[in-house]
Protein backbone atom coordinates (compact mmCIF):
# COMPACT_ATOMS: atom_id res chain seq x y z
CA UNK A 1 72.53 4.26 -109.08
CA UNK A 2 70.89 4.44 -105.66
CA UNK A 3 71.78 3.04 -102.57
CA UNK A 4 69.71 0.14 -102.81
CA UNK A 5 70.79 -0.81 -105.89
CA UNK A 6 74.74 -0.97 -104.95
CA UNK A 7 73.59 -2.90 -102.12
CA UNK A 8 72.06 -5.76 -104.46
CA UNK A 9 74.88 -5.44 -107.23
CA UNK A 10 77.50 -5.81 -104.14
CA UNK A 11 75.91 -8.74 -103.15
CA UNK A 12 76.04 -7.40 -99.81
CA UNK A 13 72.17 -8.79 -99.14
CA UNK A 14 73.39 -12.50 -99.29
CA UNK A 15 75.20 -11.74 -95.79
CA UNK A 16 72.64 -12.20 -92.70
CA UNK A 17 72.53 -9.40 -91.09
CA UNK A 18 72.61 -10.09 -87.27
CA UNK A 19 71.78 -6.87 -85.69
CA UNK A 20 67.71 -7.42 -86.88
CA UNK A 21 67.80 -11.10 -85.41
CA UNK A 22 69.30 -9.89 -81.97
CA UNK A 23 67.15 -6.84 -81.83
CA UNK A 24 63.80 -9.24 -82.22
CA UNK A 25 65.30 -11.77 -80.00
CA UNK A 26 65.64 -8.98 -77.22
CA UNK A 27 61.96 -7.48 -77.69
CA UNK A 28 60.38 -10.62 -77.35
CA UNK A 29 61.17 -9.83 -73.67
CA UNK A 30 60.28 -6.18 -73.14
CA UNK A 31 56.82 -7.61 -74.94
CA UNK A 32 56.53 -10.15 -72.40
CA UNK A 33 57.23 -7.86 -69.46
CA UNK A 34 54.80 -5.41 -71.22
CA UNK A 35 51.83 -7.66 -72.06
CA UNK A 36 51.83 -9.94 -68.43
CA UNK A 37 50.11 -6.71 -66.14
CA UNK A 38 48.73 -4.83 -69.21
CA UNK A 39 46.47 -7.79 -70.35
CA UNK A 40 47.16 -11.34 -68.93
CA UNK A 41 47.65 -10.87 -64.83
CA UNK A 42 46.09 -7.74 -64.46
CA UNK A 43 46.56 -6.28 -61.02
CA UNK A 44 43.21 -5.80 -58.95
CA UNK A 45 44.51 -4.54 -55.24
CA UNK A 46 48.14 -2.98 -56.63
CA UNK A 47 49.02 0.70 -55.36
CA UNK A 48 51.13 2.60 -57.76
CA UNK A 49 50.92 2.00 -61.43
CA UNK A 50 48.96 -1.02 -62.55
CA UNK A 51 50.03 -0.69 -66.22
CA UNK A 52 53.75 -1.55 -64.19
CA UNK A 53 52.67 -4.33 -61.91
CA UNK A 54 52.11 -2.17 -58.61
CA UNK A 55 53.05 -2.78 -55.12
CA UNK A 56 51.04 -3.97 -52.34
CA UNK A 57 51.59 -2.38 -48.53
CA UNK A 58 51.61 -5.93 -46.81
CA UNK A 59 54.49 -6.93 -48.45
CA UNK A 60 57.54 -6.53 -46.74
CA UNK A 61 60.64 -3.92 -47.28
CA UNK A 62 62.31 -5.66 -49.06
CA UNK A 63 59.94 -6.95 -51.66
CA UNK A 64 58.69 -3.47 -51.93
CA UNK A 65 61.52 -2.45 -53.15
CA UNK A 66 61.93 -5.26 -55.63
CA UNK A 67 58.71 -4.38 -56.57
CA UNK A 68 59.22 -0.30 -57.06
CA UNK A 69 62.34 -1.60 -58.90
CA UNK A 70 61.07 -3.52 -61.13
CA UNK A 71 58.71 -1.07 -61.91
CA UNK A 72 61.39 1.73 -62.97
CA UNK A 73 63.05 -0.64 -65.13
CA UNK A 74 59.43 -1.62 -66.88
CA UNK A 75 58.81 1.92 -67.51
CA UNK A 76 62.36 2.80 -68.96
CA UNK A 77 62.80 -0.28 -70.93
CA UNK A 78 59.74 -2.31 -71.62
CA UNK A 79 56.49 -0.21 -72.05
CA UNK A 80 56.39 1.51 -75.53
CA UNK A 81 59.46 -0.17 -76.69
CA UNK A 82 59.59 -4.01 -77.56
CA UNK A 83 56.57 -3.29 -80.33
CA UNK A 84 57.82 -0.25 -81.81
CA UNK A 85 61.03 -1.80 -82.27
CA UNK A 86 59.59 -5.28 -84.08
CA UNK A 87 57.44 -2.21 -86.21
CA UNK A 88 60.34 -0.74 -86.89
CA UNK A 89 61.83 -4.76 -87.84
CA UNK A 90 58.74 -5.39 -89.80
CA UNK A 91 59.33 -2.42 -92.17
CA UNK A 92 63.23 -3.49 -92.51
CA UNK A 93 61.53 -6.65 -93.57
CA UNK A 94 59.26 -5.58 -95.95
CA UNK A 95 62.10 -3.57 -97.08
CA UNK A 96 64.60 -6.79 -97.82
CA UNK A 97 61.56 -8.54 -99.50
CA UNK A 98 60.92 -5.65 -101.68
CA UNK A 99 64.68 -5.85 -102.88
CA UNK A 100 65.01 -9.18 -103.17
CA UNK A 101 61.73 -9.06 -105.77
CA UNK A 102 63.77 -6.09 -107.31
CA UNK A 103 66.83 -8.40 -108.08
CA UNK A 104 64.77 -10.75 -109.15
CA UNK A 105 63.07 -8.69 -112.16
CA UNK A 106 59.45 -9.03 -110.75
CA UNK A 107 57.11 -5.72 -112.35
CA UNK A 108 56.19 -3.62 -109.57
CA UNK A 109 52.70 -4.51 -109.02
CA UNK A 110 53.58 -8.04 -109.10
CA UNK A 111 56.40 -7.47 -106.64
CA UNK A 112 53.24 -5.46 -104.69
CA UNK A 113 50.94 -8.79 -104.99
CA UNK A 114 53.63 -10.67 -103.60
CA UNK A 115 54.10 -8.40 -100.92
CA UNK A 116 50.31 -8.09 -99.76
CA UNK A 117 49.32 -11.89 -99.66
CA UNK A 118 52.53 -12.47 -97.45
CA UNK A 119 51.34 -9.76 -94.90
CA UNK A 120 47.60 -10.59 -96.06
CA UNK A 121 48.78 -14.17 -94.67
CA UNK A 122 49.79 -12.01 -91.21
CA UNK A 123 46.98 -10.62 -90.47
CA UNK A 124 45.38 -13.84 -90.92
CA UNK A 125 47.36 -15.42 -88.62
CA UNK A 126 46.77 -12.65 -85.72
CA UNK A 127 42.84 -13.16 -86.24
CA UNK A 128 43.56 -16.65 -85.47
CA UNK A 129 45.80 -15.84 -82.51
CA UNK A 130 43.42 -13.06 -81.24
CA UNK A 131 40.26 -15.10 -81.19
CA UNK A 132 41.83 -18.66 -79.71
CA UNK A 133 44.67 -17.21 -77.22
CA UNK A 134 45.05 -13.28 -76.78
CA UNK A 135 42.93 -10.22 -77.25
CA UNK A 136 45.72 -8.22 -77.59
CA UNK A 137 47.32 -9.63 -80.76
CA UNK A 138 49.38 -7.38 -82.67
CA UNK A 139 50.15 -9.14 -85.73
CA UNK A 140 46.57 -7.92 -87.44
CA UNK A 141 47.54 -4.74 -87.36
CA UNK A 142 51.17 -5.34 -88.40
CA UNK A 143 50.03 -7.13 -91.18
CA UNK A 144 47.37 -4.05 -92.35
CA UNK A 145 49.76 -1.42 -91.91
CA UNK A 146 52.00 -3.52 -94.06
CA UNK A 147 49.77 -4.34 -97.07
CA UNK A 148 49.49 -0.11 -96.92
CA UNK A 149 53.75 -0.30 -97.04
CA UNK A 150 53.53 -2.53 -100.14
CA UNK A 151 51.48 -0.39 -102.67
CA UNK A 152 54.42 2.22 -101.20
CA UNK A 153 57.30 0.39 -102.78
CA UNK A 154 57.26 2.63 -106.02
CA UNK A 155 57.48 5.79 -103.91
CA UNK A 156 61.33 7.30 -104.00
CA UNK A 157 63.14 7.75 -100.61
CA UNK A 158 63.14 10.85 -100.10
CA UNK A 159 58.82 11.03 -100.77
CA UNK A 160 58.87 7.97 -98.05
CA UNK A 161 60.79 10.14 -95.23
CA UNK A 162 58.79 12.87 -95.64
CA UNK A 163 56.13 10.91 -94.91
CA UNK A 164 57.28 8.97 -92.32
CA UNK A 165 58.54 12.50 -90.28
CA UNK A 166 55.55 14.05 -91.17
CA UNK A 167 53.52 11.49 -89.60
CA UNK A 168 55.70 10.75 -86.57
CA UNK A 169 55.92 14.55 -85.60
CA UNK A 170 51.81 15.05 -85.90
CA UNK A 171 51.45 11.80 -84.31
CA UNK A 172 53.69 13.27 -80.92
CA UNK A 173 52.22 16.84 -81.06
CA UNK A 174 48.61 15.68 -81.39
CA UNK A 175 48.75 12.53 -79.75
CA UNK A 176 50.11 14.36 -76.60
CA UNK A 177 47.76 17.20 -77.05
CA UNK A 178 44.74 14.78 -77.88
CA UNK A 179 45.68 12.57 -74.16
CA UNK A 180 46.19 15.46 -71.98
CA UNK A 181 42.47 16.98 -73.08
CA UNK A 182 40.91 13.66 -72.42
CA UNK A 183 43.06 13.40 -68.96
CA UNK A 184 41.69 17.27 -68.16
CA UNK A 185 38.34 15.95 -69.21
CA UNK A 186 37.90 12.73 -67.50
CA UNK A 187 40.13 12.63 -64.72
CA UNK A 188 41.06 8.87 -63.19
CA UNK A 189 38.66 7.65 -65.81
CA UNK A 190 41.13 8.07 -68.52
CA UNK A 191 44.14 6.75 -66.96
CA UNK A 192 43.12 4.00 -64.33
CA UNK A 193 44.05 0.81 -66.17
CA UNK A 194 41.52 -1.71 -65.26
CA UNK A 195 39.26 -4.31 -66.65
CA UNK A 196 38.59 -7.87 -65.22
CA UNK A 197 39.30 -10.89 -67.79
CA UNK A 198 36.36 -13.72 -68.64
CA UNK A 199 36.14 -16.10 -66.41
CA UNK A 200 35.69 -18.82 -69.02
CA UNK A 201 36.85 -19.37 -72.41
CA UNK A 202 33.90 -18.87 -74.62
CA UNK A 203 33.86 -14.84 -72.96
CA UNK A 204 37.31 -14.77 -73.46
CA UNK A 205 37.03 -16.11 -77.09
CA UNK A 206 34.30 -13.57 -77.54
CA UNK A 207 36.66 -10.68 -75.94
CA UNK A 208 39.05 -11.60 -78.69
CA UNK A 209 36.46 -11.29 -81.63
CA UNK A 210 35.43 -7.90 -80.38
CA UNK A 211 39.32 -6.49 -80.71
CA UNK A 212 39.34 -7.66 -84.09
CA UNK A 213 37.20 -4.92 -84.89
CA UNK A 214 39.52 -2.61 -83.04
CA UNK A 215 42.22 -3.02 -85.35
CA UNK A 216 40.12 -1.52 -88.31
CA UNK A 217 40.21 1.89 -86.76
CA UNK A 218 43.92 1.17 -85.07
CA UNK A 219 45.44 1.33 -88.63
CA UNK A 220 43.89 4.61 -88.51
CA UNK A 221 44.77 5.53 -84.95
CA UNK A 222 48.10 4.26 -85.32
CA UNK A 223 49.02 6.70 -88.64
CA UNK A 224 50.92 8.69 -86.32
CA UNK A 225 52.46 5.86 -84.05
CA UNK A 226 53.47 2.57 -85.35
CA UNK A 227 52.83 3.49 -89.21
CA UNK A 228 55.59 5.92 -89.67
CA UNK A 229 58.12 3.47 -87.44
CA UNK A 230 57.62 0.90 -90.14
CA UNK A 231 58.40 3.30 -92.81
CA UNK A 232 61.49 3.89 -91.10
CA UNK A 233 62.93 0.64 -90.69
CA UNK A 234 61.72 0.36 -94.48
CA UNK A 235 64.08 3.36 -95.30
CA UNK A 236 66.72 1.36 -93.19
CA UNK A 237 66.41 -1.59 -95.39
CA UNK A 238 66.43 1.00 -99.07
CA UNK A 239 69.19 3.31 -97.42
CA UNK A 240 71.33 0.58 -96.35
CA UNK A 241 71.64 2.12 -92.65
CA UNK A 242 72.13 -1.46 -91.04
CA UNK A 243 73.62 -3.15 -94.27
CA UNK A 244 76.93 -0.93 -94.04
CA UNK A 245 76.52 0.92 -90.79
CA UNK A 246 79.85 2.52 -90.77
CA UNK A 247 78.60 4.57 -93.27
CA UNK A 248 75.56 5.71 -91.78
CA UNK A 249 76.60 6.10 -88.12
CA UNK A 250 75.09 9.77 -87.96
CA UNK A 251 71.70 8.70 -88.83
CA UNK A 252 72.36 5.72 -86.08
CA UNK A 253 73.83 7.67 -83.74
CA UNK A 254 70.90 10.66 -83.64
CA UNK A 255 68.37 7.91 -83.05
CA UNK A 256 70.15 6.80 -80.39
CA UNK A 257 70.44 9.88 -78.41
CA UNK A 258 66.88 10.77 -79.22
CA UNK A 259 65.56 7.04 -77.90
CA UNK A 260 67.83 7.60 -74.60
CA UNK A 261 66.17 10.91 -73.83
CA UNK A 262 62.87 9.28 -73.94
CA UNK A 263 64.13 6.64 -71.73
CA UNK A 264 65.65 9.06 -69.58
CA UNK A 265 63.58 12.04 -69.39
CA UNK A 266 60.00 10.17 -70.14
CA UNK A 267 60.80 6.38 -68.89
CA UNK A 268 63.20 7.26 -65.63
CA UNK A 269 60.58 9.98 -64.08
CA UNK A 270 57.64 8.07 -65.34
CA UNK A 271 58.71 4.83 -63.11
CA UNK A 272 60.07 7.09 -60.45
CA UNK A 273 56.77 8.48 -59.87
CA UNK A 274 54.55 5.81 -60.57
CA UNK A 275 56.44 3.43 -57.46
CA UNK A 276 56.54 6.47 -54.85
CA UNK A 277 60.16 7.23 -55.43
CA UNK A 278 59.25 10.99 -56.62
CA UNK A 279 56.03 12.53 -56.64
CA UNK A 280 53.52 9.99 -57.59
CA UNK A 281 51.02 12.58 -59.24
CA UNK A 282 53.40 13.17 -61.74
CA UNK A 283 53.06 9.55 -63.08
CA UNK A 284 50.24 10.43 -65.15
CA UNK A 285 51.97 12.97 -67.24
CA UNK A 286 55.02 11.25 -67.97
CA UNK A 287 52.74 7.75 -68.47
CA UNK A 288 50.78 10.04 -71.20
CA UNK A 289 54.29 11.37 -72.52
CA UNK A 290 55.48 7.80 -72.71
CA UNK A 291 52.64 6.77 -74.55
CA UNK A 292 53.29 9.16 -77.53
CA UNK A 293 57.33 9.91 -77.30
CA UNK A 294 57.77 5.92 -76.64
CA UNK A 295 57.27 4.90 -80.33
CA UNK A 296 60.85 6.89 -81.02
CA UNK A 297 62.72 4.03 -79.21
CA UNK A 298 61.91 1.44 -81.68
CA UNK A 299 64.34 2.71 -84.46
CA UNK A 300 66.39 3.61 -81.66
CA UNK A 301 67.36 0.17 -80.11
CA UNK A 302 67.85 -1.23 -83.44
CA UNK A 303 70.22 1.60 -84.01
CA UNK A 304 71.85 0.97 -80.63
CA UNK A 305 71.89 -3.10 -81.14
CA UNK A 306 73.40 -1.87 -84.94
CA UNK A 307 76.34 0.49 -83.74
CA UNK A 308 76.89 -2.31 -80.62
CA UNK A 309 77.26 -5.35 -83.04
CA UNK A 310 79.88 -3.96 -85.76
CA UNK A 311 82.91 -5.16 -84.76
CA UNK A 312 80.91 -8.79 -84.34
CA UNK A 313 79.09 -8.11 -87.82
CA UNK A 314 82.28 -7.61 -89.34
CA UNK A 315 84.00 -11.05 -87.85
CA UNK A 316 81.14 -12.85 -89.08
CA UNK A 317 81.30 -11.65 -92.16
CA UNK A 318 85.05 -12.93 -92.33
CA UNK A 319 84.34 -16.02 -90.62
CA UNK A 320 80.51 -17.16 -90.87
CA UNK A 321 80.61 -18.13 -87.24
CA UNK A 322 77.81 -16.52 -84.41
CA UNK A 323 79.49 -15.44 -80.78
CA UNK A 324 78.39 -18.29 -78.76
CA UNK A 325 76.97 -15.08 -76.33
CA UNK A 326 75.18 -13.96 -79.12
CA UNK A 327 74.00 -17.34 -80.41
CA UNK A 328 70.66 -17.75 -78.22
CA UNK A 329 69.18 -14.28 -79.15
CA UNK A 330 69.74 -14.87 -82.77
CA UNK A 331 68.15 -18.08 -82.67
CA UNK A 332 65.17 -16.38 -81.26
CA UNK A 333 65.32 -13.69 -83.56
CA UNK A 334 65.25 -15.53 -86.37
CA UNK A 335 61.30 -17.47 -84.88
CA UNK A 336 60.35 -14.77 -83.44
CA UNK A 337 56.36 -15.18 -84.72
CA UNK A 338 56.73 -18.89 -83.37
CA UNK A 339 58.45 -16.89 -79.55
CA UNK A 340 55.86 -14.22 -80.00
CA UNK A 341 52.78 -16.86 -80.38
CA UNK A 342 54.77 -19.20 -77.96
CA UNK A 343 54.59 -16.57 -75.21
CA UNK A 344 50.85 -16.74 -75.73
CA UNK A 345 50.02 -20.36 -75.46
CA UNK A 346 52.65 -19.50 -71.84
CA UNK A 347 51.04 -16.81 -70.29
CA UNK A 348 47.20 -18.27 -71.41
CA UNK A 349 48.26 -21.36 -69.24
CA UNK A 350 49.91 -19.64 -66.40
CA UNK A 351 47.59 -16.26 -65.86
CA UNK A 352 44.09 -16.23 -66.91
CA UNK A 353 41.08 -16.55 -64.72
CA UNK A 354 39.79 -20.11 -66.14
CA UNK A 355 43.30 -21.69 -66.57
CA UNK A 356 45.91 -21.98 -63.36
CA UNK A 357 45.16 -18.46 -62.77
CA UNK A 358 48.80 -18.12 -60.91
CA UNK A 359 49.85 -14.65 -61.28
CA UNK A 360 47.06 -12.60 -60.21
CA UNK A 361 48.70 -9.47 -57.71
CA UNK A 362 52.02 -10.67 -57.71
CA UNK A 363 53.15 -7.42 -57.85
CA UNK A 364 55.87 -5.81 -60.14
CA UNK A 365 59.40 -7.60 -59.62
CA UNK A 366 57.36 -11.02 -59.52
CA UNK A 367 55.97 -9.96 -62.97
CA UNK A 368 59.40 -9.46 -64.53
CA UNK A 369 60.56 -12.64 -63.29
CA UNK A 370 57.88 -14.26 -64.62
CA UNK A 371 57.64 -12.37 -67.79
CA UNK A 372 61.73 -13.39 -67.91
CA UNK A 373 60.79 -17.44 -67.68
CA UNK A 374 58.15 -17.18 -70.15
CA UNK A 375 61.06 -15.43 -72.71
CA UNK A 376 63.87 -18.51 -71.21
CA UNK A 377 61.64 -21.08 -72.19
CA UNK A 378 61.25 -19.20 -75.91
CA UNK A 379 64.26 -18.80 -76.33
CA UNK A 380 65.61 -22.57 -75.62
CA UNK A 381 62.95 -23.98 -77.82
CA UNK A 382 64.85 -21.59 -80.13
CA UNK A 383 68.54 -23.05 -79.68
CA UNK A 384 67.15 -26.49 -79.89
CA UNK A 385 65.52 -26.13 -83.11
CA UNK A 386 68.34 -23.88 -84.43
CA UNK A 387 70.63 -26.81 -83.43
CA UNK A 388 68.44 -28.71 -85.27
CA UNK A 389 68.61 -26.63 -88.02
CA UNK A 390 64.64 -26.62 -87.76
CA UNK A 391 62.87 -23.19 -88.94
CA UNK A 392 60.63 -21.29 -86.64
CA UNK A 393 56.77 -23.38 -87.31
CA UNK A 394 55.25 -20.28 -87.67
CA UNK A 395 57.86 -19.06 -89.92
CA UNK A 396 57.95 -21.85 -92.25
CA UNK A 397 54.35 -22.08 -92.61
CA UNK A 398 54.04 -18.18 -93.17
CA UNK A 399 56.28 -18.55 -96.00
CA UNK A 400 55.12 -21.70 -97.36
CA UNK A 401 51.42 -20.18 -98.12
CA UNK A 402 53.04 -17.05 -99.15
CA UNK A 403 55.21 -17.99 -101.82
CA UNK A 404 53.74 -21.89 -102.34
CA UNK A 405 55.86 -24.98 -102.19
CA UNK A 406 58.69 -24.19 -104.52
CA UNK A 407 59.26 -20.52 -102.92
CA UNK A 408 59.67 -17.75 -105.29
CA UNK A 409 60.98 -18.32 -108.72
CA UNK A 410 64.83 -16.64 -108.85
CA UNK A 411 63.87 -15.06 -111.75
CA UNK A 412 60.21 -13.48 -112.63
CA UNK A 413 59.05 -14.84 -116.22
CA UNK A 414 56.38 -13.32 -118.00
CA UNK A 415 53.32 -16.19 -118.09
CA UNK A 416 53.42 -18.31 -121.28
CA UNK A 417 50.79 -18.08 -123.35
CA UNK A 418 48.24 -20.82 -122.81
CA UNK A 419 48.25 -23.42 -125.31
CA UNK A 420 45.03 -24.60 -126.80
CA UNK A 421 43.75 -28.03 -124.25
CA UNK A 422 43.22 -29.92 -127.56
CA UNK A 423 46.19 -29.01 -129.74
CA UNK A 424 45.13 -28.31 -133.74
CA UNK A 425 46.96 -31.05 -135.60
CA UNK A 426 49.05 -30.05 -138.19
CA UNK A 427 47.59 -30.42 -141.49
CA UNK A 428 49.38 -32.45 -144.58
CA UNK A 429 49.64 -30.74 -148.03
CA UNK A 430 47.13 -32.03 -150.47
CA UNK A 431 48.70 -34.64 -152.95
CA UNK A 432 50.68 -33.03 -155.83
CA UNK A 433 52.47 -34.46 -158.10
CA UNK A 434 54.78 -31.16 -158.19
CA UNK A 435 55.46 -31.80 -154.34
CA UNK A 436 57.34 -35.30 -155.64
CA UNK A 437 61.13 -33.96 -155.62
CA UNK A 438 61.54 -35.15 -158.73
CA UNK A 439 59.03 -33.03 -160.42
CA UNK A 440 59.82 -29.41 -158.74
CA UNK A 441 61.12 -26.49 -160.42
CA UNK A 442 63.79 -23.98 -159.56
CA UNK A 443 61.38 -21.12 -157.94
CA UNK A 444 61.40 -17.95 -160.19
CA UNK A 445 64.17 -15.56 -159.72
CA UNK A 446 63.14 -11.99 -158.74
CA UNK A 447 64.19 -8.76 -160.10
């Protein structure tokens, strides 16, 4: 019996796992701080970085250093690390849905239909999102990559890690390889991060409609990067890594040291450099380094938020109660399409050029507070409808053209087999006068 397996016949899957609803909670920001200089308040007169938020010479000491701050702590903890940890979220997911068909006796390539029109239904919802509110929409190519995972779920464990390392470690050694040639090649042209928004809607609608066709060739870009961090949270799921982490705390604890030496010997020297701290022409290496090492971080932090919460798991377990600390994040956690498309409507009222247009050069420590209120006001609207006991919007409309009004059946059935619309009547016997009781014979015995 494998692991997955004991997992469903200990029932240990009826248990919420908190660690995954924390860990989503908690990226929503690093997304926020991410996205706000990258593509909604992109900086125009910034020194330094602009990917980080920059610094401007007129401001004073003090908010120069808030500003070269804030950009250290961007580059260690939010660039390359909220989205590869929701990939690596996205593949537990698939993982737990993939089960959960499994327990309920659904044939594989049913179990694989089921699987592709929810994350069909995804990438339907990030066209939407791209066109109407932001370019730079990830849920398309969440929901691609994990159609791909679904026709996967027949492939043993051990066939899926090879494929996931395989793809990770090409995706490093050639990604890095592939960026530094094009850095050699083009200079500042490659690495300046720069574009200037629409200045009305209808250009920034038609922005949105030209990414879409971006995403086609990013599932193929992104074989190396985000693909193979979904397969690994979809081995966490199979494995039961965050099910019954005391059992598993090498594999948790190697992730862990490999995410901090990205953050430490990639992140730390990348936002060093980048706000004048160390030599700023080194910020283009460790940016490029970043950009390909960063996707390691993803199962990292869930490892780390894992290992963290196990004394907690375990008390809830016992008692079914959330920390009050802890009771915010999971609420997020648990809407974190409805926070992640929330942010959007935010920011698109807040930043761009035909909106309030507030936040354009406000420099780097500005940025992270802003990018901070944007995730507050999520993360309320989470409490209150957790409070409530109101699911995410998103959430319950995502499911509810997934798996239809009345949700999946607890049990897969075979389809009866259609009865005629006009049923044949049953015919009556001729009239007999040997069918009269009266008149019938004892039937003929056989030899």
């Amino acid at each position: 019996m494998d692991t997955a397996q004991k997992i469903q016949r200990r029932g240990t899957t009826s248990k919420r796992i908190l660690a995954p609803d924390v860990a989503r909670g908690l990226a929503l920001l690093g997304i926020a701080v991410a996205n706000l200089p990258t593509a909604w308040a992109i900086p125009i007169d910034a020194e330094g970085d602009s990917m980080l938020g920059g610094f401007y010479p007129g401001a004073s000491e003090t908010h120069h250093l808030l500003d070269q701050l804030a950009m250290v702590f961007s580059a260690m903890f939010a660039h390359v690390r909220g989205l590869p940890m929701f990939a690596t979220l996205l593949g537990f997911g698939i993982g737990l849905i993939s089960l959960s068909l499994q327990r309920r006796q659904f044939p594989r390539n049913k179990a694989m239909l089921v699987l592709v029109r929810r994350y069909g239904f995804l990438a339907l919802f990030g066209v939407i999102h791209c066109i109407f509110l932001f370019f730079g929409d990830i849920m398309i190519l969440y929901g691609l990559l994990a159609m791909i995972v679904a026709l996967m779920i027949g492939l043993s464990n051990k066939a899926i890690k090879w494929i996931a390392g395989v793809l990770l470690g090409l995706g490093v050694t050639v990604g890095t390889a592939f960026t530094f040639f094009m850095m050699n090649s083009f200079g500042d042209k490659m690495i300046n991060y720069s574009f200037t928004l629409p200045e009305n809607y209808l250009g920034y609608m038609l922005l949105g409609l030209g990414s879409i066709a971006g995403y086609v060739f990013g599932v193929v870009a992104s074989a190396g990067t985000i693909f193979p961090v979904i397969l690994i949270g979809f081995l966490f799921a199979r494995t039961g890594v965050l099910h019954e982490p005391e059992k598993h705390l090498r594999t948790l604890w190697a992730w862990i040291i490999a995410g901090a030496a990205v953050v430490l010997f990639i992140g730390l020297p990348w936002g060093l450099s980048a706000a004048g701290f160390i030599n700023p022409e080194w910020a283009e290496t460790f940016s490029t380094l970043n950009l390909n090492f960063g996707y390691i971080t993803g199962p990292a932090i869930v490892a780390l938020v894992t290992v963290v919460l196990m004394p907690v798991q375990r008390r809830y377990a016992e008692t079914d109660v959330v920390p009050l600390w802890l009771r915010a994040p999971v609420a997020l956690g648990k809407r974190s399409m409805s926070g992640y498309l929330m942010q959007s409507v935010l920011f698109f009222i807040l930043a761009l050029p035909f909106t309030l247009n507030l936040l354009t050069d406000i420099g780097a420590a500005l940025v992270l507070v802003v990018a901070t209120g944007v995730w507050l006001v999520t993360l309320i609207l989470a409490v209150i409808l957790e409070m409530t006991g109101t699911p995410g919007p998103f959430e319950w409309l995502h499911r509810r053209i997934s798996y239809g009004k009345n949700g999946l059946p607890t049990q897969w059935k075979p389809p009866q087999a259609e009865l005629p619309a006009h049923p044949i009547p049953a015919q009556q016997p001729p009239h007999n006068p040997a069918h009269n009781p009266a008149n019938r014979q004892a039937p003929p015995q056989l030899d």
